[in-house]
Protein backbone atom coordinates (compact mmCIF):
# COMPACT_ATOMS: atom_id res chain seq x y z
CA UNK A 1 95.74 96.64 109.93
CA UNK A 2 93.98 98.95 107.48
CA UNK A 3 93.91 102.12 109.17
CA UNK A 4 97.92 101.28 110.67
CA UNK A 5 99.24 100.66 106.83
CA UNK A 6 96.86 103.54 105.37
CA UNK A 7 96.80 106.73 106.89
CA UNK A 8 94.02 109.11 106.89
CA UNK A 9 91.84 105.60 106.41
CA UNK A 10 88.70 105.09 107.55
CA UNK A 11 87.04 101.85 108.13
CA UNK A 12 83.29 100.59 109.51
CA UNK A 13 81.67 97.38 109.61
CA UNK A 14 78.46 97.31 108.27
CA UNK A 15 76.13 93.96 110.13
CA UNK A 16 74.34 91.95 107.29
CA UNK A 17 73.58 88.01 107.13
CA UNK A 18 73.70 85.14 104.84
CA UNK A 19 78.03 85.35 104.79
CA UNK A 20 78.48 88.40 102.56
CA UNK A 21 81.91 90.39 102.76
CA UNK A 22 82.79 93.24 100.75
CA UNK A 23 85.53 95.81 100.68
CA UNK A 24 83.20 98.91 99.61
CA UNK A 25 85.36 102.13 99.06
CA UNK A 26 83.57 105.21 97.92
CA UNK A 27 80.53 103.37 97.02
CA UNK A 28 82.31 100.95 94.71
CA UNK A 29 82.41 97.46 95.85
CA UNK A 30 86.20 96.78 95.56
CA UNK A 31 86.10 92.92 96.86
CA UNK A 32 83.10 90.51 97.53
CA UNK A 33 83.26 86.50 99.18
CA UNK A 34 79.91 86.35 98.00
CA UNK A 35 81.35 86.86 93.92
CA UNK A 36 84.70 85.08 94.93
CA UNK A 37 83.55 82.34 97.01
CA UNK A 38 86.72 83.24 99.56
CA UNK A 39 88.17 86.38 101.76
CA UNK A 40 91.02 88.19 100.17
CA UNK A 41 94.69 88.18 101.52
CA UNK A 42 95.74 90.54 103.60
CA UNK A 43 97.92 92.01 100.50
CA UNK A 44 94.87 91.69 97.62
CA UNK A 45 92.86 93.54 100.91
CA UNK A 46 95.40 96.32 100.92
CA UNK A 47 95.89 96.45 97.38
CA UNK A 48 91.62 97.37 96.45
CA UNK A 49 91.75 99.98 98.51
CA UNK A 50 95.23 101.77 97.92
């Protein structure tokens, strides 16, 4: 979805435990589940990273 609705994206999934998500661009953590308690929308997904 990502890499369709933002060109010239890219995206990697980094393994860890324990239930952490984050959307990490250039370094800065953008979105975490782990702050939040809950996974972003698709549209609050494309939204930290545009």
């Amino acid at each position: 979805m990502i890499v369709a609705r933002v060109p010239g994206t890219e995206v990697s999934l980094r393994k860890s435990g324990g239930g952490v998500f984050e959307v990490t661009v250039d370094g800065t953590v953008r979105f975490s589940k782990k702050a939040s308690g809950r996974f972003p929308s698709d549209d609050e997904l494309l939204a930290t990273i545009t």
